[in-house]
PDB file of N, CA and C in Angstrom:
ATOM      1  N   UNK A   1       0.850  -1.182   0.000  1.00  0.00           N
ATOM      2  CA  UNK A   1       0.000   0.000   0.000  1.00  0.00           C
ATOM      3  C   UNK A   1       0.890   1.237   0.000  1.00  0.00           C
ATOM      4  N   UNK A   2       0.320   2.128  -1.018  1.00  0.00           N
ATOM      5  CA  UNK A   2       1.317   3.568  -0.963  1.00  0.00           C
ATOM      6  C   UNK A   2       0.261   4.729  -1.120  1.00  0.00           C
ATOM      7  N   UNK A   3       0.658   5.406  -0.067  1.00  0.00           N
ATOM      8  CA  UNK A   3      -0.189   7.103  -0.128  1.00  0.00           C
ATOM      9  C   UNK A   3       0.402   7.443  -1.286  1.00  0.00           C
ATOM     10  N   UNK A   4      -0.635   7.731  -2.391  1.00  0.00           N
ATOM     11  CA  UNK A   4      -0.183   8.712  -3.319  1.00  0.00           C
ATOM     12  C   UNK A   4      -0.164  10.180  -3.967  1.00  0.00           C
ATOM     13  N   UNK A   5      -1.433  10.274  -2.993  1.00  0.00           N
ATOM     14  CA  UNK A   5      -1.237  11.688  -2.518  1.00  0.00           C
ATOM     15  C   UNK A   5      -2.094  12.056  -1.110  1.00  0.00           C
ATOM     16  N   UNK A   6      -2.022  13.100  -1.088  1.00  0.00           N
ATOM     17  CA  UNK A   6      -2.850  13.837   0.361  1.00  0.00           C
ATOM     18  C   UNK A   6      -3.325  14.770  -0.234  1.00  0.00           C
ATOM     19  N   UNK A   7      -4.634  15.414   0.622  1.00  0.00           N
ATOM     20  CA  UNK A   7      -4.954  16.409   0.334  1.00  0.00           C
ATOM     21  C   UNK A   7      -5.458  17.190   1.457  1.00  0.00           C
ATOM     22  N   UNK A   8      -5.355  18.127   2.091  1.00  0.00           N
ATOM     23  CA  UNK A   8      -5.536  18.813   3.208  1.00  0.00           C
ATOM     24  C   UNK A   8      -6.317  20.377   3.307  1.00  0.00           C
ATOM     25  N   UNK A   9      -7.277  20.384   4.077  1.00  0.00           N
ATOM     26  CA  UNK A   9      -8.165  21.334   3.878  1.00  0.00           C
ATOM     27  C   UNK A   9      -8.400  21.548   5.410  1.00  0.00           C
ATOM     28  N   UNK A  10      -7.901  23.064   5.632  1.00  0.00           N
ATOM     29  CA  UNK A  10      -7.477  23.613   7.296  1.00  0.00           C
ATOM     30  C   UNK A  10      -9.379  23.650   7.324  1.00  0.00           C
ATOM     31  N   UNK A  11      -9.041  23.645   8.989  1.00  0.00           N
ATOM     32  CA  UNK A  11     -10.587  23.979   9.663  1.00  0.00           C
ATOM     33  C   UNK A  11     -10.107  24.548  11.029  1.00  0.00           C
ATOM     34  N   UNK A  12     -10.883  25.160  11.773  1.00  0.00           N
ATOM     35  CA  UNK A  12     -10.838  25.575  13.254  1.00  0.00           C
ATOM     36  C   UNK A  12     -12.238  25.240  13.843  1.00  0.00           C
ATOM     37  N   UNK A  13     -11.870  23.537  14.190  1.00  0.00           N
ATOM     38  CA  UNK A  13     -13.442  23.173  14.917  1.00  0.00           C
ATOM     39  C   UNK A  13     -12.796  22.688  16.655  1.00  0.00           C
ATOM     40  N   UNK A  14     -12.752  23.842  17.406  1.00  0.00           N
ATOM     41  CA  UNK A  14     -11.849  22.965  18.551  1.00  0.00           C
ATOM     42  C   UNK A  14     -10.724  22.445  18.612  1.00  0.00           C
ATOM     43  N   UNK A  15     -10.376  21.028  18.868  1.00  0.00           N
ATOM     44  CA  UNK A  15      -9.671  20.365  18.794  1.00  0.00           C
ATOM     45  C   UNK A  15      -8.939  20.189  16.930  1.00  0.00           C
ATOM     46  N   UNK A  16      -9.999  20.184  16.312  1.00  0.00           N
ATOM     47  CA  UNK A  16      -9.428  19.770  14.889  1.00  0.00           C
ATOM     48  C   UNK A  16      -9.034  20.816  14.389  1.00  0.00           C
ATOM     49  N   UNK A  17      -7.879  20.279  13.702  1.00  0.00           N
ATOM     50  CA  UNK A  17      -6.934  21.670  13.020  1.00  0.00           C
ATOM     51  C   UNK A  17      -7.661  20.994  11.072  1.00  0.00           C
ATOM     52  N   UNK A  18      -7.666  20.384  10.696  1.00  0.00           N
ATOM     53  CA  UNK A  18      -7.962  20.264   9.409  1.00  0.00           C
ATOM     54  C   UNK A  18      -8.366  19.005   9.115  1.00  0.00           C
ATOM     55  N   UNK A  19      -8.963  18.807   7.611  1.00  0.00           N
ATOM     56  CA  UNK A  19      -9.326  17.151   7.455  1.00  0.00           C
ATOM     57  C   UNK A  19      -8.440  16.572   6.389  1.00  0.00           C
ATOM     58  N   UNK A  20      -8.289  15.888   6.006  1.00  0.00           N
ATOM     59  CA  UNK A  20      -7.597  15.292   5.017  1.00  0.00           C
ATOM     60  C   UNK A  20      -8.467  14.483   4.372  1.00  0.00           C
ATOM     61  N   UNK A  21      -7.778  13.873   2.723  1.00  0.00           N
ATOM     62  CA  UNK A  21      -8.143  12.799   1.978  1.00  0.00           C
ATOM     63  C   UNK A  21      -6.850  12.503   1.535  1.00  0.00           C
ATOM     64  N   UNK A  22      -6.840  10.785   2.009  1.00  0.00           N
ATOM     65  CA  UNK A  22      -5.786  10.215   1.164  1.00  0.00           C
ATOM     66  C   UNK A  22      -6.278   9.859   0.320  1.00  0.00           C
ATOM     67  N   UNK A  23      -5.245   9.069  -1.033  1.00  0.00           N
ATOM     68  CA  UNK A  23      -5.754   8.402  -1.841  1.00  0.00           C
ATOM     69  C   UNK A  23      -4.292   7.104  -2.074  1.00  0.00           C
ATOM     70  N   UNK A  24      -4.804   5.740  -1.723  1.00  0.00           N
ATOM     71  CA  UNK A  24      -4.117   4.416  -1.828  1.00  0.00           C
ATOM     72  C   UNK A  24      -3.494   4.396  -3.387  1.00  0.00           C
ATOM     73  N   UNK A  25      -2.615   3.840  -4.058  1.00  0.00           N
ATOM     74  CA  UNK A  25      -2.009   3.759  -4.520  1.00  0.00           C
ATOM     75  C   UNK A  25      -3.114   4.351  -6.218  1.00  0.00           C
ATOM     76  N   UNK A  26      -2.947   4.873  -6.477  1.00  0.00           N
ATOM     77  CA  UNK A  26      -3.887   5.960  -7.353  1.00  0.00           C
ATOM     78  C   UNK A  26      -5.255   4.907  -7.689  1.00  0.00           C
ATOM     79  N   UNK A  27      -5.561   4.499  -6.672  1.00  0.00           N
ATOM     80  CA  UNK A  27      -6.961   3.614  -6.994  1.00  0.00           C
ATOM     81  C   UNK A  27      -8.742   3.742  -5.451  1.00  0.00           C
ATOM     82  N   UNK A  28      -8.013   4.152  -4.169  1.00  0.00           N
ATOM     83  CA  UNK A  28      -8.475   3.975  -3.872  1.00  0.00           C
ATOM     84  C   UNK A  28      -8.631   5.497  -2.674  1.00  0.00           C
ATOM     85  N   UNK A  29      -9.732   6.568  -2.716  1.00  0.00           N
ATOM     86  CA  UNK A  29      -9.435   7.614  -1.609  1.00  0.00           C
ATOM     87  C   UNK A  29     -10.436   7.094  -0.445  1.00  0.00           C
ATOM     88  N   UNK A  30      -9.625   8.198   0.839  1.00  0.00           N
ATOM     89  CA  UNK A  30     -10.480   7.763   1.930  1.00  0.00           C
ATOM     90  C   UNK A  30     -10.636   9.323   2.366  1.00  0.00           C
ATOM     91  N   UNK A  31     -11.982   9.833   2.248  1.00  0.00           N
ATOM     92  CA  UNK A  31     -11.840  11.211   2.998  1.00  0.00           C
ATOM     93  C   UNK A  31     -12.199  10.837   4.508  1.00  0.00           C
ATOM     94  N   UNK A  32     -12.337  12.095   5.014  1.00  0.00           N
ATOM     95  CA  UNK A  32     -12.883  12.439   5.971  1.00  0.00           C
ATOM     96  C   UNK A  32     -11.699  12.310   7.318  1.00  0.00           C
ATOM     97  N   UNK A  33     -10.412  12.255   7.131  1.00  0.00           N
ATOM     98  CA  UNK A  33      -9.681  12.140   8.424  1.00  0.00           C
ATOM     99  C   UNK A  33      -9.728  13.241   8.955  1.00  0.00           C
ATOM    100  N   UNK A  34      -8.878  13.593  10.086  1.00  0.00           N
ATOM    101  CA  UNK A  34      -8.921  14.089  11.207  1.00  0.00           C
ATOM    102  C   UNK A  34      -7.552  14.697  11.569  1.00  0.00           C
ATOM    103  N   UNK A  35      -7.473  15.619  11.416  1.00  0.00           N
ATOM    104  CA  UNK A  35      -6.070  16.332  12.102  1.00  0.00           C
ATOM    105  C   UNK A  35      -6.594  16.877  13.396  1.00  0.00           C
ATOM    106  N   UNK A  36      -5.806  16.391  14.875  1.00  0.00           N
ATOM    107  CA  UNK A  36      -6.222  17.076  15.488  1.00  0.00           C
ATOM    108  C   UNK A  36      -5.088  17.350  16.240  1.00  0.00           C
ATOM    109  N   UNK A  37      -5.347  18.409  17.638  1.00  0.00           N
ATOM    110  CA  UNK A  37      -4.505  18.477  18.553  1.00  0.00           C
ATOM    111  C   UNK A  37      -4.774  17.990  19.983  1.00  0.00           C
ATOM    112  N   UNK A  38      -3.777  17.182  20.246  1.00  0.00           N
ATOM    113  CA  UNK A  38      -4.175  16.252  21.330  1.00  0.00           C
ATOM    114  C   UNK A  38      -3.146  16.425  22.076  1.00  0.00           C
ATOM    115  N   UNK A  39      -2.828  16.093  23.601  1.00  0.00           N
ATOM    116  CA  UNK A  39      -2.361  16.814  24.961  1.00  0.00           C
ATOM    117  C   UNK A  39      -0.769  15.991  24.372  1.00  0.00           C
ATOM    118  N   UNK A  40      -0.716  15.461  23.304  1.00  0.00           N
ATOM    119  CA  UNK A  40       0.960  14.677  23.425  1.00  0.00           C
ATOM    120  C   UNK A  40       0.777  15.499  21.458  1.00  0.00           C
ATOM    121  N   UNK A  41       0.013  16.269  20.887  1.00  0.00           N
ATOM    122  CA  UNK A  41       0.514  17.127  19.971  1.00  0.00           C
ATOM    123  C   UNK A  41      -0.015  16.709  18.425  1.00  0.00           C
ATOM    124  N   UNK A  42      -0.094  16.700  17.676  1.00  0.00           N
ATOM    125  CA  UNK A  42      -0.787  16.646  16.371  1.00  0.00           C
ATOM    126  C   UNK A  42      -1.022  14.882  16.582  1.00  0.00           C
ATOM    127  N   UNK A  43      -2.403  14.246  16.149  1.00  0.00           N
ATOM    128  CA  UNK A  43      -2.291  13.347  15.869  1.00  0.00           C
ATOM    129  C   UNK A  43      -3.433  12.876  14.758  1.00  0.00           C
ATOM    130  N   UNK A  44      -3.952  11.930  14.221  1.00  0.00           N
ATOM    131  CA  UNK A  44      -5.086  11.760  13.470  1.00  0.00           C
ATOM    132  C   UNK A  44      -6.008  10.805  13.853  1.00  0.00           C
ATOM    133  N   UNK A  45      -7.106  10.886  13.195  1.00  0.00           N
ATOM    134  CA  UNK A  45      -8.373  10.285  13.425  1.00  0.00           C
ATOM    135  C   UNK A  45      -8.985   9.791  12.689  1.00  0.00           C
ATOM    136  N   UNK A  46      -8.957   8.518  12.198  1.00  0.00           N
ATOM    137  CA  UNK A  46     -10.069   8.180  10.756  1.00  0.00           C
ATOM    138  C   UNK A  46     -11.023   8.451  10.876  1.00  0.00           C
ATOM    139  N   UNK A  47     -11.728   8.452   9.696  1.00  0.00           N
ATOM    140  CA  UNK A  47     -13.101   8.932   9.331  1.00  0.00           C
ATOM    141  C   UNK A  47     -13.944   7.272  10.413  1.00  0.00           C
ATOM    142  N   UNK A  48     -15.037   8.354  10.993  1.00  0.00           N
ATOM    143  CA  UNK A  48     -16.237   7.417  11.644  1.00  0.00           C
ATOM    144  C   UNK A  48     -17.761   7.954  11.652  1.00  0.00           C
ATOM    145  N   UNK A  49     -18.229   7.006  12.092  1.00  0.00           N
ATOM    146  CA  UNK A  49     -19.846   7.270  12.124  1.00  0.00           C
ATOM    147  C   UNK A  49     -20.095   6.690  13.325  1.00  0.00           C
ATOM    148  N   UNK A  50     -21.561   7.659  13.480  1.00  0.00           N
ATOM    149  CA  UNK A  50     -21.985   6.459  14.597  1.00  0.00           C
ATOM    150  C   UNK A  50     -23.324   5.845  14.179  1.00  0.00           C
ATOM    151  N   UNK A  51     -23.185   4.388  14.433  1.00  0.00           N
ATOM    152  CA  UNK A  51     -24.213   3.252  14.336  1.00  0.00           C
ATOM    153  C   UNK A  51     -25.371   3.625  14.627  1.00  0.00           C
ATOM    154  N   UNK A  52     -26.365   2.888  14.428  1.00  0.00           N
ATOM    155  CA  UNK A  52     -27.689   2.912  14.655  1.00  0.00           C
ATOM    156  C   UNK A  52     -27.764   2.652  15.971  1.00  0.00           C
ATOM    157  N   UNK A  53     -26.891   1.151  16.638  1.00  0.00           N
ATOM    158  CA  UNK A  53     -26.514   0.975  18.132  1.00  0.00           C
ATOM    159  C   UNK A  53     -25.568   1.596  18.778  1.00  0.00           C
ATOM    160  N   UNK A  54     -25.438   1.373  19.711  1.00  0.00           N
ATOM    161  CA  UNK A  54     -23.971   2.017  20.321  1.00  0.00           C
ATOM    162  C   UNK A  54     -23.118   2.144  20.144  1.00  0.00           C
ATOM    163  N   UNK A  55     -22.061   3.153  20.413  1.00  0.00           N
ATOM    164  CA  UNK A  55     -20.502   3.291  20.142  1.00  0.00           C
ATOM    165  C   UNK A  55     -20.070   3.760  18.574  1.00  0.00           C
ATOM    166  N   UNK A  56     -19.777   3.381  18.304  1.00  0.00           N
ATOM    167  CA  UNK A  56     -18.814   4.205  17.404  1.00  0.00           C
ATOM    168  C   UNK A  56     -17.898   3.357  16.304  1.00  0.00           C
ATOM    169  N   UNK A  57     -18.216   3.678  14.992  1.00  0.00           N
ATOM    170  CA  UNK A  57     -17.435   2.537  14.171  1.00  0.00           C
ATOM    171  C   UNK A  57     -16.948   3.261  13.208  1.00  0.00           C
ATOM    172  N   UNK A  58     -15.909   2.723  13.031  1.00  0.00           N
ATOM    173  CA  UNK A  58     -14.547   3.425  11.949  1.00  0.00           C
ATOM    174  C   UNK A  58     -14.996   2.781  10.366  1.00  0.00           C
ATOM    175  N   UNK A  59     -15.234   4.264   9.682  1.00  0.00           N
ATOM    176  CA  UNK A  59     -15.587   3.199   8.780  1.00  0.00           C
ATOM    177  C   UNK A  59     -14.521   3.167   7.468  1.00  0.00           C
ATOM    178  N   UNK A  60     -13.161   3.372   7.780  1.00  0.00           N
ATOM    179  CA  UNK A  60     -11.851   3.089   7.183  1.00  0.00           C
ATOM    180  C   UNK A  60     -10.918   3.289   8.138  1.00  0.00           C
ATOM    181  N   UNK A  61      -9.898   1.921   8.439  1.00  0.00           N
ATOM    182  CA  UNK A  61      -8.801   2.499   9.530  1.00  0.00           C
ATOM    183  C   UNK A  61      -8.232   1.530   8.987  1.00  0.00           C
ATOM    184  N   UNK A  62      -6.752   1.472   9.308  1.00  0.00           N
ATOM    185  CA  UNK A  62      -5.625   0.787   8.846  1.00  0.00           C
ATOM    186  C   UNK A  62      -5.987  -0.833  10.461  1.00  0.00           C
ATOM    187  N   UNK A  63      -5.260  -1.598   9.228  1.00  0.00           N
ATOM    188  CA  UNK A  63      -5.549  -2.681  10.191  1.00  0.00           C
ATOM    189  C   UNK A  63      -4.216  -3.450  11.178  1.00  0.00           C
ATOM    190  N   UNK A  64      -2.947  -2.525  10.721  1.00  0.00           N
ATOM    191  CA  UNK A  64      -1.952  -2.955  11.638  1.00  0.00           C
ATOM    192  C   UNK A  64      -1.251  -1.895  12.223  1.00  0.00           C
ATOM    193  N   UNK A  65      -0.018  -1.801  13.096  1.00  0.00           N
ATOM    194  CA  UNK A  65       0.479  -0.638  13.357  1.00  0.00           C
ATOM    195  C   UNK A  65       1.367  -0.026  12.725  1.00  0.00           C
ATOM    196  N   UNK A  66       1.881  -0.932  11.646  1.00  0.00           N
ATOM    197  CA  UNK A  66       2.552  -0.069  10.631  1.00  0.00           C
ATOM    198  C   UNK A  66       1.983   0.564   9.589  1.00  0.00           C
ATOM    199  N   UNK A  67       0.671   0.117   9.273  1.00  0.00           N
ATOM    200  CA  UNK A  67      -0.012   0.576   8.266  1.00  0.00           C
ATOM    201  C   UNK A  67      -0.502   1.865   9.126  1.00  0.00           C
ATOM    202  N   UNK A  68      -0.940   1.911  10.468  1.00  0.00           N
ATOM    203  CA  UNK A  68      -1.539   3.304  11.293  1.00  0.00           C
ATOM    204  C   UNK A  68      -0.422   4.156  10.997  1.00  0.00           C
ATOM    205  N   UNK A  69       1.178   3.393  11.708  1.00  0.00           N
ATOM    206  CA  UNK A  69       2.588   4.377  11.093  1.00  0.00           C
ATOM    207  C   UNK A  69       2.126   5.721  10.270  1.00  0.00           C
ATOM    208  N   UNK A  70       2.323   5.351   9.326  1.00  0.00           N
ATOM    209  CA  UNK A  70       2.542   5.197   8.665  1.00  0.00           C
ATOM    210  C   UNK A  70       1.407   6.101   7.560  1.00  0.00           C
ATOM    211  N   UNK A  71       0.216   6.081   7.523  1.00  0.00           N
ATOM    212  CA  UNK A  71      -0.857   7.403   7.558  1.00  0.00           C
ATOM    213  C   UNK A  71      -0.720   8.455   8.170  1.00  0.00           C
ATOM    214  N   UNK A  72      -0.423   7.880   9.679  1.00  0.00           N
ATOM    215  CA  UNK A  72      -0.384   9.173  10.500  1.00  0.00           C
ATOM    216  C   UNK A  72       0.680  10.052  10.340  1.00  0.00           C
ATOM    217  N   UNK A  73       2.259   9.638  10.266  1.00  0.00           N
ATOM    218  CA  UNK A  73       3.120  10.304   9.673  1.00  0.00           C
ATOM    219  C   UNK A  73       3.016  10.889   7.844  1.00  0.00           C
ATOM    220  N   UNK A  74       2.638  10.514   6.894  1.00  0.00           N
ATOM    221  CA  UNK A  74       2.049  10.759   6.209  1.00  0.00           C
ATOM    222  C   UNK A  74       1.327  11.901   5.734  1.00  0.00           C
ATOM    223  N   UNK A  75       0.126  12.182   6.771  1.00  0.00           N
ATOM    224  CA  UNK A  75      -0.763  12.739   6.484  1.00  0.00           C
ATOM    225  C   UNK A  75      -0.604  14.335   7.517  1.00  0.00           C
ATOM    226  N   UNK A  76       0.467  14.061   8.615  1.00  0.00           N
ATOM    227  CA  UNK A  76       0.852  14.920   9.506  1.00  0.00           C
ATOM    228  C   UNK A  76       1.659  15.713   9.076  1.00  0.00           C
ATOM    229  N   UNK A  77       2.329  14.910   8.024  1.00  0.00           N
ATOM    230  CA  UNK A  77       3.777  16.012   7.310  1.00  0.00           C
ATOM    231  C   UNK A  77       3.229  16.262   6.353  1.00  0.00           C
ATOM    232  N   UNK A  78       1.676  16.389   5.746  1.00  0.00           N
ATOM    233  CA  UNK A  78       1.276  17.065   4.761  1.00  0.00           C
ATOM    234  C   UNK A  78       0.920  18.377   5.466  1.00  0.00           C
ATOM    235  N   UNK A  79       0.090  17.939   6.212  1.00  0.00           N
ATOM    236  CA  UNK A  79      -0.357  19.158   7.584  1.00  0.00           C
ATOM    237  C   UNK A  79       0.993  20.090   7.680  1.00  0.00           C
ATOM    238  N   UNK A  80       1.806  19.689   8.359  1.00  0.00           N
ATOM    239  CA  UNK A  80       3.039  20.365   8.780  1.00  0.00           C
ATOM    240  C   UNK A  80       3.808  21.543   7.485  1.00  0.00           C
ATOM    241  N   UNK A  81       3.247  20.748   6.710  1.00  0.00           N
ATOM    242  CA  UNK A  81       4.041  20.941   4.992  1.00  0.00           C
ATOM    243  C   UNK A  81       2.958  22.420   4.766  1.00  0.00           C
ATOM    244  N   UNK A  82       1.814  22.241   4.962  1.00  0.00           N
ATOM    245  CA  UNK A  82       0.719  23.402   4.465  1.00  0.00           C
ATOM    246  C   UNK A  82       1.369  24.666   5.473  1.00  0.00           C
ATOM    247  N   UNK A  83       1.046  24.282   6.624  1.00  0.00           N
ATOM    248  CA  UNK A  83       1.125  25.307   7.647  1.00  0.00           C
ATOM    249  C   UNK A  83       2.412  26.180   7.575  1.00  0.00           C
ATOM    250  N   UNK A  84       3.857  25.516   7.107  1.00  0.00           N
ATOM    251  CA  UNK A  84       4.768  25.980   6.670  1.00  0.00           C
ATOM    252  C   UNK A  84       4.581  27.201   5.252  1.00  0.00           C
ATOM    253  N   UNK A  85       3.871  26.738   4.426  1.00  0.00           N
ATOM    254  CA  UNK A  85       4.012  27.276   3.302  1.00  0.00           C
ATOM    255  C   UNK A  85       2.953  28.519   3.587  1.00  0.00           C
ATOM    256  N   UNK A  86       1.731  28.261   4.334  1.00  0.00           N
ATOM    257  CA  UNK A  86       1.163  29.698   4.091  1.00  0.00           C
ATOM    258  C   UNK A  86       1.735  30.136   5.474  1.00  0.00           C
ATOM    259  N   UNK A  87       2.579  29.991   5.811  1.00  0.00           N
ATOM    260  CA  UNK A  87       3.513  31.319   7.239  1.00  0.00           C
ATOM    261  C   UNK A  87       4.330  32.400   6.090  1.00  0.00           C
TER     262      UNK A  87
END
């Protein structure tokens, strides 16, 4: 699996600094992530919904910890990359 691109679109909702869309190796996008700021500093959030029942379900997340790696760095140094360029 390869990010082949990002795309990042700032927001000021609270906690969230912006959302992202990746897109998997030029075949497959996932919008709706989550840039946020959290008490240990930028981190992300896949896109979720909530169920008809209880709790809360992801409805795209990486299924190991290198694949999480690995988005989250990713999609953080796109973040990092924007915020740089419009200073």
């Amino acid at each position: 699996m390869q990010i082949t691109d990002v795309q990042i679109t700032r927001v000021q909702l609270d906690k969230i600094k912006a959302i992202a869309s990746i897109t998997l190796d030029d075949a497959l996008i996932i919008n709706g992530i989550k840039v946020i700021e959290g008490p240990e500093g930028l981190a992300v959030e896949m896109p979720r919904r909530k169920p008809f029942t209880e709790g809360i379900r992801y409805t795209a997340h990486p299924t190991n910890k290198e694949a999480w790696e690995y988005v989250t760095q990713t999609v953080i140094k796109a973040f990092r990359k924007m915020e740089y360029i419009e200073v």
